[in-house]
Protein backbone atom coordinates (compact mmCIF):
# COMPACT_ATOMS: atom_id res chain seq x y z
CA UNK A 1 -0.49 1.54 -19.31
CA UNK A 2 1.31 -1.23 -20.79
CA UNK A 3 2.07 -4.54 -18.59
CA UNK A 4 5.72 -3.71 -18.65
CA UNK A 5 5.25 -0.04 -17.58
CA UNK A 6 3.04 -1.60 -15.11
CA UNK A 7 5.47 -4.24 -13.78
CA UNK A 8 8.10 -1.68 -13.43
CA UNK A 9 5.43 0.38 -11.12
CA UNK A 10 4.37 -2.58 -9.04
CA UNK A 11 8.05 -3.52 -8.27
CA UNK A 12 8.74 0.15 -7.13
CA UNK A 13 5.65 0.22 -4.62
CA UNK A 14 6.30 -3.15 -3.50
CA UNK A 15 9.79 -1.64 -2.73
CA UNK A 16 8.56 1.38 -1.44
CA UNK A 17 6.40 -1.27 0.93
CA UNK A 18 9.37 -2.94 2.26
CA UNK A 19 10.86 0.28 4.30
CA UNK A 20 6.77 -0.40 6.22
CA UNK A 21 6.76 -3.79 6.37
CA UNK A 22 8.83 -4.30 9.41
CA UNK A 23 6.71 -2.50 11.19
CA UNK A 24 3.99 -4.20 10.25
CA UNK A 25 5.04 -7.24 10.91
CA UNK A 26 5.76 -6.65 14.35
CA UNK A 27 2.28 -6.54 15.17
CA UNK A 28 1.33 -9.49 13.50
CA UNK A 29 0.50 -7.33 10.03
CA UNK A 30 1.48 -6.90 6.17
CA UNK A 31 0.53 -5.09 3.32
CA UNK A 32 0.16 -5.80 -0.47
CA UNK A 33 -0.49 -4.51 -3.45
CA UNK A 34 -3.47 -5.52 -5.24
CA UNK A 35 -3.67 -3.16 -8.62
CA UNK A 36 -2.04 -0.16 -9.95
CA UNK A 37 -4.91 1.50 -12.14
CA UNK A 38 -4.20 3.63 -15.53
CA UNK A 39 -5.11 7.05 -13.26
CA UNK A 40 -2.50 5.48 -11.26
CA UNK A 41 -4.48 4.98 -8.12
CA UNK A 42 -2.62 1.91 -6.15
CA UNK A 43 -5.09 -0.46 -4.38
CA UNK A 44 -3.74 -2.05 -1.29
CA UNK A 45 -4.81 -5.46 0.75
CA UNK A 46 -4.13 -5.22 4.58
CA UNK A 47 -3.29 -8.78 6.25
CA UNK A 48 -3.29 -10.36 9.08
CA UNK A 49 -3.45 -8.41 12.45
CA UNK A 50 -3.55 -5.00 9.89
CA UNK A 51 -6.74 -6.04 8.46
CA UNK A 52 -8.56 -5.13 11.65
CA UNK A 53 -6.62 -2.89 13.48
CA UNK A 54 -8.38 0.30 14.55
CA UNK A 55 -4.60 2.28 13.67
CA UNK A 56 -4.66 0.99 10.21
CA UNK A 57 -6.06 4.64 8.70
CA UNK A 58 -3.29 6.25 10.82
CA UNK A 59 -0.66 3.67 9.34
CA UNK A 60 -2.43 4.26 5.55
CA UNK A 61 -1.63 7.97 5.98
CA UNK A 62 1.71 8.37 8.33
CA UNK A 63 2.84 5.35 6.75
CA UNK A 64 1.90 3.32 3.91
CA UNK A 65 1.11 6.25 1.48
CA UNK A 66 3.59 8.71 2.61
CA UNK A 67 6.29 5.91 1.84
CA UNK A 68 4.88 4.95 -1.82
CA UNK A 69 4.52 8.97 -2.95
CA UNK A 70 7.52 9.45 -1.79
CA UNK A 71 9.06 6.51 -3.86
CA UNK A 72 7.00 6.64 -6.54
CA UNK A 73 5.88 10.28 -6.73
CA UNK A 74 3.39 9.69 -10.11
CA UNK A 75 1.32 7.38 -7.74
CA UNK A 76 -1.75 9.91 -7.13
CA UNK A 77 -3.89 7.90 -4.35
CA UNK A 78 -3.15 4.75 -2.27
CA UNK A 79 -6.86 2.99 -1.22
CA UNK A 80 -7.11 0.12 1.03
CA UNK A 81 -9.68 -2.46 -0.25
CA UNK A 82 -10.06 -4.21 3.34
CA UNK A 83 -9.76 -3.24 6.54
CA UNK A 84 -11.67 -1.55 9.20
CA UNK A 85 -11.94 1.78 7.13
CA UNK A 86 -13.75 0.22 4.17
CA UNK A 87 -17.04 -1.32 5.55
């Protein structure tokens, strides 16, 4: 993937991220995006209160990866590299 292709992908999940963030941020949380890889696998960081909630597989699933498929439908996987789910 080329950095432009890529730059154009990051910008869409990042926007994809904002219709989430709200809710995340009412509980003290955020997301962000740390890689898009050439199988087009997006890597995301949880922060602050997300980082250790017990909900944050429910919000992966209900949430942060239903909104980026649905944005970006050639994303394939979303994977948290923090959290309480990857120990």
């Amino acid at each position: 993937m080329l950095d432009s292709e890529k730059k154009v992908l990051l910008a869409r999940v990042d926007k994809a991220l904002d219709t989430v963030r709200p809710h995340l941020k009412v509980d003290g949380g955020n997301v962000e995006v740390v890689d898009i890889s050439d199988d087009m696998m997006v890597s995301i960081k949880w922060l602050g209160n997300c980082e250790f909630c017990s909900m944050s597989a429910m919000t992966m699933r209900a949430g942060i990866k239903e909104a980026i498929i649905q944005q970006v439908p050639e994303i394939k996987e979303v994977i948290p590299v923090n959290g309480v789910a990857v120990a």
